[in-house]
Protein backbone atom coordinates (compact mmCIF):
# COMPACT_ATOMS: atom_id res chain seq x y z
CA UNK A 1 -12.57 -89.02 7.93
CA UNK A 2 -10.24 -87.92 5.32
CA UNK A 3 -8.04 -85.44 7.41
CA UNK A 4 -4.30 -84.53 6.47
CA UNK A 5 -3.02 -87.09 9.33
CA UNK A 6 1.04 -86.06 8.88
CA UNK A 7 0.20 -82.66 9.72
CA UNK A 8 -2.32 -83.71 12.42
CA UNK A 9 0.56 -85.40 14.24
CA UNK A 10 2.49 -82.16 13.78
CA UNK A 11 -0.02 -80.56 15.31
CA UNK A 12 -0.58 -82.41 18.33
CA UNK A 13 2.76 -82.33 19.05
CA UNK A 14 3.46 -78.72 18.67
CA UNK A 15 3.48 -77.55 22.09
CA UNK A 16 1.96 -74.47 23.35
CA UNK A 17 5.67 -72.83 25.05
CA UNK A 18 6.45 -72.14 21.27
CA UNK A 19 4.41 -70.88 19.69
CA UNK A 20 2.82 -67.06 19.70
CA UNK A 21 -1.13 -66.98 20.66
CA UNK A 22 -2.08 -66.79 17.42
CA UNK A 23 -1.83 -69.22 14.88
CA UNK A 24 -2.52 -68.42 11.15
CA UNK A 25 -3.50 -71.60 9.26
CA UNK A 26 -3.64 -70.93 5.35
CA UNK A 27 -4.75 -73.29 2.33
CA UNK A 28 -6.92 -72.79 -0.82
CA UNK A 29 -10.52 -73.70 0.19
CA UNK A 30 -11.60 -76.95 0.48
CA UNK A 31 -8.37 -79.00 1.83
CA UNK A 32 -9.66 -79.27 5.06
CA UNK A 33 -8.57 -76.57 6.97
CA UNK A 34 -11.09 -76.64 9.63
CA UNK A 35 -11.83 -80.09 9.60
CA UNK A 36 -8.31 -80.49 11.12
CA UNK A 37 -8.61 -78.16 13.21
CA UNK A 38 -12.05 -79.27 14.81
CA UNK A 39 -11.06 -82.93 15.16
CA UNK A 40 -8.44 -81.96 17.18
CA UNK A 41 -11.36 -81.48 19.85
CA UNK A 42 -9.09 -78.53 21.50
CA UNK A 43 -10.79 -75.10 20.58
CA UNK A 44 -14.38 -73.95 20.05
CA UNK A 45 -15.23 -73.78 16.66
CA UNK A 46 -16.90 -70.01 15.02
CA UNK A 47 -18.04 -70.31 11.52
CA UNK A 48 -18.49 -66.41 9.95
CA UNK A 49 -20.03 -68.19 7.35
CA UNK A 50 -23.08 -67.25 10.31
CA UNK A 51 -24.64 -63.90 9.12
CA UNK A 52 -25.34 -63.72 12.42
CA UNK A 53 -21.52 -64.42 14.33
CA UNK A 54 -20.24 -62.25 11.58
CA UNK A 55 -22.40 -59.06 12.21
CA UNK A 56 -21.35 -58.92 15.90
CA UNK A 57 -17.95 -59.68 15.26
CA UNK A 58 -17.58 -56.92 13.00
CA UNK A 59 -20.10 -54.26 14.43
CA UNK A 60 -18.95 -55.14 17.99
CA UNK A 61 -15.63 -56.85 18.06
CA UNK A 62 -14.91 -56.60 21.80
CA UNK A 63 -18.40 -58.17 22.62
CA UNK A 64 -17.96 -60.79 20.13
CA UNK A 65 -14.67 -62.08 22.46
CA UNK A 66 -16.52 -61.76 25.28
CA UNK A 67 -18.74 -64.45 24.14
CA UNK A 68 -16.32 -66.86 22.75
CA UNK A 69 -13.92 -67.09 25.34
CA UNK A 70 -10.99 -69.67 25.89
CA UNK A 71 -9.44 -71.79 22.46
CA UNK A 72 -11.11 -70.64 19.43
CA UNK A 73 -10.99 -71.27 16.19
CA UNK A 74 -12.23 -68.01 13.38
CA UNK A 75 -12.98 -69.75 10.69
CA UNK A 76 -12.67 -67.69 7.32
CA UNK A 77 -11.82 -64.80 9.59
CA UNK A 78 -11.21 -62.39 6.52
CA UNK A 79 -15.06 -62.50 6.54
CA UNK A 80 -14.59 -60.29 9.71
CA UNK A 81 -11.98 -58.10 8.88
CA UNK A 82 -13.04 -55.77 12.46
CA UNK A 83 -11.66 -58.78 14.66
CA UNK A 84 -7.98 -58.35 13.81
CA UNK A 85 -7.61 -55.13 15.44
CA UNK A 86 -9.07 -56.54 18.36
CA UNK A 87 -7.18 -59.12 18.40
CA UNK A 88 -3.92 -57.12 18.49
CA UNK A 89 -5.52 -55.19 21.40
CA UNK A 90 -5.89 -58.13 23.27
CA UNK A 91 -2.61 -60.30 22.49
CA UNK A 92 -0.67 -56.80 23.45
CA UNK A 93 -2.16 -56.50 27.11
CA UNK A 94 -1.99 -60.16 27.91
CA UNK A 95 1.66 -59.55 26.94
CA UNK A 96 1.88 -56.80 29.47
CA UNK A 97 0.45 -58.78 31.92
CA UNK A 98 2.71 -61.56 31.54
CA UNK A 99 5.53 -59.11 31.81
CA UNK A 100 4.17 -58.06 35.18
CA UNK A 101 1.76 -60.45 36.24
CA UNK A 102 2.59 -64.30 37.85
CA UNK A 103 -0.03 -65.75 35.67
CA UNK A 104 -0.05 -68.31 32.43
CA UNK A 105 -0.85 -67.27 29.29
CA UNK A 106 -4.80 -67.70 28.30
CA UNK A 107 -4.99 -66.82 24.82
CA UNK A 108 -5.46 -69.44 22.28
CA UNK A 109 -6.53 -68.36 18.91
CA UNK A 110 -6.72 -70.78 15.27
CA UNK A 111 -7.56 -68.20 12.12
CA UNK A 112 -7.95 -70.21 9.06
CA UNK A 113 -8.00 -68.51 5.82
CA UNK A 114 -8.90 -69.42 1.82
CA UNK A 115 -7.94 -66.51 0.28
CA UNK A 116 -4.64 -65.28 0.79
CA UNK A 117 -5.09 -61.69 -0.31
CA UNK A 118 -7.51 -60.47 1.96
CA UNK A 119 -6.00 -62.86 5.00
CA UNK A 120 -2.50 -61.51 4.73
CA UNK A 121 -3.47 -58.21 4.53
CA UNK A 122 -5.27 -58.26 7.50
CA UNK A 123 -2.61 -60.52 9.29
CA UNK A 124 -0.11 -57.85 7.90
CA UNK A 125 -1.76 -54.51 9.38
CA UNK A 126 -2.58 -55.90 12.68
CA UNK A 127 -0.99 -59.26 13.56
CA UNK A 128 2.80 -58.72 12.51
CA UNK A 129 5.03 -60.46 15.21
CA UNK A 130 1.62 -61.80 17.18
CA UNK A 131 1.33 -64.38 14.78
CA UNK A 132 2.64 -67.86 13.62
CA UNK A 133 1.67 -69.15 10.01
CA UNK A 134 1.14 -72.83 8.86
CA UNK A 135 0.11 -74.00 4.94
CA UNK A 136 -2.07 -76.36 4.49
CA UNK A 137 -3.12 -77.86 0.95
CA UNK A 138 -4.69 -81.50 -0.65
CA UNK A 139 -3.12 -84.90 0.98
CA UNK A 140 -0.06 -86.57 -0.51
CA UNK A 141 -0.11 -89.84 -1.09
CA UNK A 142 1.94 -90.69 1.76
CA UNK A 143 -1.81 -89.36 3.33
CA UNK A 144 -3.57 -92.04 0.99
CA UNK A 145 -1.43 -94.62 1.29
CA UNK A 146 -4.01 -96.88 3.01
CA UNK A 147 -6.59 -95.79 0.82
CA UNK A 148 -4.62 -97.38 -2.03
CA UNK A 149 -2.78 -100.24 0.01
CA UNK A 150 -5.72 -102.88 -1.75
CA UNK A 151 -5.65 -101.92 -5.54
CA UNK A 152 -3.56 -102.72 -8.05
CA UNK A 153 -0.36 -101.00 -8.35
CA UNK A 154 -1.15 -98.84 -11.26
CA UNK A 155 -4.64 -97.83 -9.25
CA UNK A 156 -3.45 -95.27 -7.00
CA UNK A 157 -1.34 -92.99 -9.98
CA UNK A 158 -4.64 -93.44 -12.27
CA UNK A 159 -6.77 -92.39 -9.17
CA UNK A 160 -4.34 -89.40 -7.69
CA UNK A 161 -3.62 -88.01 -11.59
CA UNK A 162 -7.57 -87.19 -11.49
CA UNK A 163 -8.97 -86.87 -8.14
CA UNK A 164 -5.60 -85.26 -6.71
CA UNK A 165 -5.45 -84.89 -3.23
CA UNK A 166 -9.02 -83.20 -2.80
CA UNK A 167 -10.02 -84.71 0.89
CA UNK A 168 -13.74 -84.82 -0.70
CA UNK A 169 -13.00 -86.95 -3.23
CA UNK A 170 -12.11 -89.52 -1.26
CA UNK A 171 -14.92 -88.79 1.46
CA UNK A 172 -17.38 -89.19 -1.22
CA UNK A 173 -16.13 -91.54 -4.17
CA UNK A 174 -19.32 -90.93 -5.90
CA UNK A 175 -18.83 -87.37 -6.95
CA UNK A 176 -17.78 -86.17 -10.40
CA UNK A 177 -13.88 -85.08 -10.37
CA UNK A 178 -14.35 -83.31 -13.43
CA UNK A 179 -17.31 -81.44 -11.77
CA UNK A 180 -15.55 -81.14 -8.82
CA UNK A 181 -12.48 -79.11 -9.86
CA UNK A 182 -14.52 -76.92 -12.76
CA UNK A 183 -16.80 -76.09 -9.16
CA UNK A 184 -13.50 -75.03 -7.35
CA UNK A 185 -12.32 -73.13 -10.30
CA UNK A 186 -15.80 -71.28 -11.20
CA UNK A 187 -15.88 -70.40 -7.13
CA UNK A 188 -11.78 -70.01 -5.33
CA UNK A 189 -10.43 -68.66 -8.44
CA UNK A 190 -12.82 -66.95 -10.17
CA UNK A 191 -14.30 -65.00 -7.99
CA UNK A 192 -12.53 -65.39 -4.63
CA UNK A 193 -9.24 -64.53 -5.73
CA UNK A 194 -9.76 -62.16 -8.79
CA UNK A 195 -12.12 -60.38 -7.19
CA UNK A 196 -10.35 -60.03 -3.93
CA UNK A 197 -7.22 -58.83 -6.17
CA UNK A 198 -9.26 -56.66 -8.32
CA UNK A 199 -8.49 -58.12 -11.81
CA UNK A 200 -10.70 -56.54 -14.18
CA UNK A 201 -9.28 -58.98 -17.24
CA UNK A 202 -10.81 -61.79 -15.95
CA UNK A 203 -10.65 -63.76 -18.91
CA UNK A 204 -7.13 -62.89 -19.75
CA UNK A 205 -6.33 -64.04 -16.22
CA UNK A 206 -7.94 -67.34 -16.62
CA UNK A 207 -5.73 -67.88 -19.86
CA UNK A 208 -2.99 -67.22 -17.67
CA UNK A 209 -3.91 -70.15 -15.27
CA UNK A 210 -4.42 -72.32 -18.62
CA UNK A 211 -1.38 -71.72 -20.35
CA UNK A 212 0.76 -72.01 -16.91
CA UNK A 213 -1.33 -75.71 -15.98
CA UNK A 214 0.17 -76.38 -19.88
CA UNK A 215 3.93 -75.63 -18.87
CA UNK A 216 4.06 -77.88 -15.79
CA UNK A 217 7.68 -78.84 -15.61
CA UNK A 218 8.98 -76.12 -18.06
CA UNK A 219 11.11 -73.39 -18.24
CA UNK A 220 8.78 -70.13 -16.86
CA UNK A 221 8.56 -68.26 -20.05
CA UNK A 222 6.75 -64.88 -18.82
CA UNK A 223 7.18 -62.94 -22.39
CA UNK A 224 5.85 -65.72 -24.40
CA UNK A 225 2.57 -66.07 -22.20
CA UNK A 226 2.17 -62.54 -22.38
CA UNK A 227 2.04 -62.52 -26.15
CA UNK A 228 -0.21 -65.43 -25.65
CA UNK A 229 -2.64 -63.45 -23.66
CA UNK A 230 -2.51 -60.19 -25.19
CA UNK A 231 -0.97 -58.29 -21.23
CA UNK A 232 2.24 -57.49 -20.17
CA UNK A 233 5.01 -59.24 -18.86
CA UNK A 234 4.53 -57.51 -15.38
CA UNK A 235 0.58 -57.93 -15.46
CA UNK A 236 1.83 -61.86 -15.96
CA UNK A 237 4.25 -62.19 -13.54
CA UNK A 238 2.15 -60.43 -10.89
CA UNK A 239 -0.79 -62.83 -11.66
CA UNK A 240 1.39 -65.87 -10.93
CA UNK A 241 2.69 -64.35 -7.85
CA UNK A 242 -1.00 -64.14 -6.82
CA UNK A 243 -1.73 -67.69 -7.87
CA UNK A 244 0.99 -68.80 -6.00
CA UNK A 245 0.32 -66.81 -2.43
CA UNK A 246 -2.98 -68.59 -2.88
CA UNK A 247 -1.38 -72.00 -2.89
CA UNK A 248 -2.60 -72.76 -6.41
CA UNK A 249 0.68 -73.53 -8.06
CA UNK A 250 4.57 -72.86 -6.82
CA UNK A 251 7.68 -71.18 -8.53
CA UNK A 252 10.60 -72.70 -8.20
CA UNK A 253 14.15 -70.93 -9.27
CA UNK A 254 17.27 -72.93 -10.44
CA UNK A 255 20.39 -73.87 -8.59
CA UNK A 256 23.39 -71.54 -9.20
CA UNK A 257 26.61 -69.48 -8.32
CA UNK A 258 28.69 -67.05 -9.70
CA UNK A 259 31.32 -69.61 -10.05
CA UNK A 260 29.67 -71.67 -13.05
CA UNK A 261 28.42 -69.26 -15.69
CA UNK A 262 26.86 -72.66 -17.50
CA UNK A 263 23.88 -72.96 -15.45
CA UNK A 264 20.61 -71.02 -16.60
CA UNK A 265 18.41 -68.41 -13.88
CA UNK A 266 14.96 -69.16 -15.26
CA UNK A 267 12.66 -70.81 -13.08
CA UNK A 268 10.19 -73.50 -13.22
CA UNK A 269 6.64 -73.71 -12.37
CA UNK A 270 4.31 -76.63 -11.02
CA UNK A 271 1.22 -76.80 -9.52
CA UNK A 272 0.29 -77.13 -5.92
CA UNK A 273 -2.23 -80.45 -6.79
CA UNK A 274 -1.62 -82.44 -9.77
CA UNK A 275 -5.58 -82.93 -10.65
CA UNK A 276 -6.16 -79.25 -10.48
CA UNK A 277 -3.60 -79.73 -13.51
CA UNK A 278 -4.88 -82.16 -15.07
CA UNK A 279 -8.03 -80.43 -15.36
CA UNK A 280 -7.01 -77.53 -16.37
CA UNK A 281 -5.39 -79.09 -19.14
CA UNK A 282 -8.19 -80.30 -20.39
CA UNK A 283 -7.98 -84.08 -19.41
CA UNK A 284 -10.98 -85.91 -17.92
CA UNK A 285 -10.17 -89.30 -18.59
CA UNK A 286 -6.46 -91.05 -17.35
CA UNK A 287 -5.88 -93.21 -20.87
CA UNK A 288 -5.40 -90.55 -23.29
CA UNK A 289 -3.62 -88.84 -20.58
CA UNK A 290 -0.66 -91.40 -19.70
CA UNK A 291 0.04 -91.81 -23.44
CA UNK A 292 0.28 -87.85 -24.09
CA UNK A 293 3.54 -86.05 -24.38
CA UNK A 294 2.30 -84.06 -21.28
CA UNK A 295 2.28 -87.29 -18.80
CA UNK A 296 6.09 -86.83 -17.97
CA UNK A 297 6.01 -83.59 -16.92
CA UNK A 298 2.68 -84.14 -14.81
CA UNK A 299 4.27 -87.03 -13.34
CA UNK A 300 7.52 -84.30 -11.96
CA UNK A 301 4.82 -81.98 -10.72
CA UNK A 302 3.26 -85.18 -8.78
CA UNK A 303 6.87 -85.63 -7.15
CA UNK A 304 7.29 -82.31 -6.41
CA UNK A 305 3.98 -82.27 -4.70
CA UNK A 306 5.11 -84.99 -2.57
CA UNK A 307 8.68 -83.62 -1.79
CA UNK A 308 6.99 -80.50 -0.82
CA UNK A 309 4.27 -82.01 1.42
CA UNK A 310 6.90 -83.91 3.38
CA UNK A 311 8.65 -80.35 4.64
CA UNK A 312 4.66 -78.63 4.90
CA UNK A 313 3.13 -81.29 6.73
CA UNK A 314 6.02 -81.00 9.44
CA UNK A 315 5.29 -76.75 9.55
CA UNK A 316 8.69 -76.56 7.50
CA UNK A 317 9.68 -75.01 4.64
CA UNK A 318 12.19 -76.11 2.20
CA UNK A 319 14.13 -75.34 -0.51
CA UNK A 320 13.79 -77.16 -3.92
CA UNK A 321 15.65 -76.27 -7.06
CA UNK A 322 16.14 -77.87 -10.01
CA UNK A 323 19.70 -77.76 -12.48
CA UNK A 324 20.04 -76.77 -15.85
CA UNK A 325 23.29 -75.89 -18.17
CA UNK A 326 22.83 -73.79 -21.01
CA UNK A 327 23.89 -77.11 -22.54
CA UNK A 328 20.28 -78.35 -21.65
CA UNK A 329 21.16 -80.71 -19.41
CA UNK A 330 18.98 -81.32 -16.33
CA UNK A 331 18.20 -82.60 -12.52
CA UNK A 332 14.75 -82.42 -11.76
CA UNK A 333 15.08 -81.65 -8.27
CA UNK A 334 17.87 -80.39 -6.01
CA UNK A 335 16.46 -80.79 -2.82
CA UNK A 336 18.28 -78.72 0.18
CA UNK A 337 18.65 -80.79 3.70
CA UNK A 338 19.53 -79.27 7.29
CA UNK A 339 23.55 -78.82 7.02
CA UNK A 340 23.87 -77.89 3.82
CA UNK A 341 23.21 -81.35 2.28
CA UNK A 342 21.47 -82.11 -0.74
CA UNK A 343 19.61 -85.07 -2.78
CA UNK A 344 20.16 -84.84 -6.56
CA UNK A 345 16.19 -86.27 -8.52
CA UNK A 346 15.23 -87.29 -11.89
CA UNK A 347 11.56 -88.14 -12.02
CA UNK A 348 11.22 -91.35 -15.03
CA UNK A 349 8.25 -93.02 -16.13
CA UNK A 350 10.54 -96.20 -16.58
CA UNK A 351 13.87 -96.34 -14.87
CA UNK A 352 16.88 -95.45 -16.58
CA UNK A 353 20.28 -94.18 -14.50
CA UNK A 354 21.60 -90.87 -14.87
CA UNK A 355 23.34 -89.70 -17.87
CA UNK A 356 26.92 -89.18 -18.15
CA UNK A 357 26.27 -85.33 -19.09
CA UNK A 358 24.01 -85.40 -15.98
CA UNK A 359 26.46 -86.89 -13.32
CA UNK A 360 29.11 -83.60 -15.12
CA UNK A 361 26.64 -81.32 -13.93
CA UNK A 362 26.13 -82.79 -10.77
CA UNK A 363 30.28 -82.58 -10.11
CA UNK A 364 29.84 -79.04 -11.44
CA UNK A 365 27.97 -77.44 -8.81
CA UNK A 366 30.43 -78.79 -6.12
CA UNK A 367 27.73 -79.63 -3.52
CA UNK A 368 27.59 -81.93 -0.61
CA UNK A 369 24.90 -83.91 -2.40
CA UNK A 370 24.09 -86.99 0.58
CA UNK A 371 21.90 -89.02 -2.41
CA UNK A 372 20.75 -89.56 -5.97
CA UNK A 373 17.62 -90.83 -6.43
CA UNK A 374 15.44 -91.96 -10.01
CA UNK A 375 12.05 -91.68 -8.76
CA UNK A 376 9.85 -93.46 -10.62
CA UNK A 377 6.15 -95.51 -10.44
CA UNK A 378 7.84 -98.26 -11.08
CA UNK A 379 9.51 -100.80 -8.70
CA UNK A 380 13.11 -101.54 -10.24
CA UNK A 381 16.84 -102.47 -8.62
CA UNK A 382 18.96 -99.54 -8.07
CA UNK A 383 21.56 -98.25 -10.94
CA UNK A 384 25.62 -97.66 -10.02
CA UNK A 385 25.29 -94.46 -10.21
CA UNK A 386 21.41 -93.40 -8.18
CA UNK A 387 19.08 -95.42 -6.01
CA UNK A 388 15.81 -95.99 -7.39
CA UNK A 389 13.00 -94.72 -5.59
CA UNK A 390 9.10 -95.60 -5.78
CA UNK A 391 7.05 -92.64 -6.02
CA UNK A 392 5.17 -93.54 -2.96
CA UNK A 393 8.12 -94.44 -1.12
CA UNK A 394 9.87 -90.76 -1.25
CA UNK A 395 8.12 -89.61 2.52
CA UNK A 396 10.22 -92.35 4.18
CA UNK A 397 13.23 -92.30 1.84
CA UNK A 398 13.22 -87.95 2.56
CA UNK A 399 12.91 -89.13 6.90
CA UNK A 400 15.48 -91.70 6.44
CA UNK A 401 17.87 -88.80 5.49
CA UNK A 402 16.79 -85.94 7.29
């Protein structure tokens, strides 16, 4: 069963004295959500995909708790908006009791969530301070590391570049990627999200997604997609923002302080799973693809996938930021560790050691940086200067630090 197995363990080890009695678990639709949650054999599972479930929950709320007592899981609970009320009612007077009551605490509630719009809205107006909240999204390849432990080398960044981490894809080798990711565009961001967010320039919006999937890696240039699309810079800006509360694709801002004027504020974008894209980009098959001017930057959006997954899959967040001077010299990645230590990353196709230039800007920032790393596909000996790390390697190289 193709389950996200790091954040399993983080789940079975989370124990119940802290955390709140609800738990908010959030992810674009099909990453497995409440697979994980069901195999973990703990709570009673209620699909609202039932016409049926759904009609009492939201007609008769208070009933609908009656009947599903003890650990639950809502699955796709913004399907039943009525509940969260309800819900507040009932996490507020078991609080009450617990204040004046010698008795343990009984409630025990999982709400899993696709669409981000409608589910923090709903978390927002009724659940604030009830609530803790959990990402999910597609397996790294730490996650598919067995999958891939009997292929060639080259197999598994040919296979991840176009399947991603969808946990379907892997369940059922026979489908169609390409088929695959057009269905979870046409469906999650088509419709779910646009029309939960009331977009009206559909089309415009979906040019949007394009032109962002083709600037993987890149500065975020807002004004020149705008003039692309034919909207605004705000109408841009506040459709990425919307993209990226629905765990399609992540912003992430630069590295600097008023002390070094040299370093540029404009952020960077990437995508939350490298097929998505890959797709989107137009790419169906991997050869064209890893000779295109475009394969670097996918391959920095694959390691940024990974960093991030490490923190996620341990209910963590973390900061990553990348460094650039005005001089255009760059670090990939400056990722932030407990106690205000740092690990300096250049993703490379082939590995080559950092630059002198590079190594300048690294001294200019004046940061406790623990680690330099070249992260590459590529098994190699490390350089003077950085330690080169295999792109499957980075989950145990990131523990070995933290």
């Amino acid at each position: 069963m193709w389950i996200k197995r790091d954040f399993l363990h983080f789940l079975t080890d989370l124990s119940s004295e802290k955390v709140l009695p609800v738990k908010v678990l959030r992810g674009p639709r099909q990453v497995g959500k409440t697979s994980l949650l069901d195999y973990m054999g703990r709570h009673q599972l209620v699909l609202f995909d039932d016409l049926g479930v759904r009609q009492l929950a939201n007609e008769n709320p208070s009933l609908f708790f009656e009947q599903f007592q003890g650990p639950i899981i809502l699955d796709e609970a913004t399907l039943a908006p009525n509940i969260f009320p309800e819900i507040k009612k009932r996490v507020d007077e078991e609080r009450r009791q617990l204040r004046t009551q010698n008795i343990s605490p009984t409630m025990d509630i999982w709400i899993t969530g696709s669409n981000q719009t409608l589910l923090h809205q709903s978390v927002r107006e009724s659940l604030a301070g009830r609530a803790n909240y959990y990402n999910l999204n597609t397996l790294s390849l730490h996650e598919l590391t067995d999958h891939f432990k009997n292929f060639p080398d080259q197999y598994y960044l040919n296979t991840v570049l176009i399947r991603g981490g969808w946990p379907e894809l892997y369940a059922s080798p026979h489908l169609n990627p390409t088929q695959y990711l057009n269905d979870f565009v046409s469906t999650f961001i088509e419709k779910d999200i646009v029309m939960a967010a009331g977009i009206e320039k559909k089309a415009a919006f979906m040019k949007v997604l394009q032109l962002a999937a083709a600037r993987v890696g890149q500065l975020l240039n807002f004004s020149d997609i705008a003039k692309n699309v034919g909207v605004d810079i705000t109408t841009v800006q506040s459709w990425v923002a919307l993209l990226e509360e629905n765990g399609i694709l992540r912003v992430i801002q630069p590295y600097f302080n008023n002390l070094n004027q040299r370093l540029i504020k404009t952020p960077k974008l990437y995508f939350e799973d490298i097929a998505l894209a890959v797709r989107l980009q137009g790419w169906t098959q991997i050869e064209p693809l890893m000779i295109s001017p475009y394969f670097g930057n996918l391959l920095e959006n694959l390691v940024f996938i990974e960093i991030s997954r490490f923190f996620s899959n341990r209910g963590e967040s973390v900061k990553i930021y990348f460094l650039r001077s005005k001089e255009q010299d760059e670090i990939d990645f400056l990722i932030e560790l407990p106690n205000n230590r740092y690990i300096a990353i250049e993703v490379k196709s082939t590995p080559i050691d950092m630059t002198n230039r590079q190594k300048k800007l690294l001294d200019s920032v004046s940061l406790n940086i623990v680690d330099r790393w070249i992260v590459t596909p590529i098994r190699s000996v490390d350089f003077s200067y950085a330690r080169v790390i295999e792109l499957q390697k980075i989950f145990e190289k990131i523990e070995a630090l933290y």
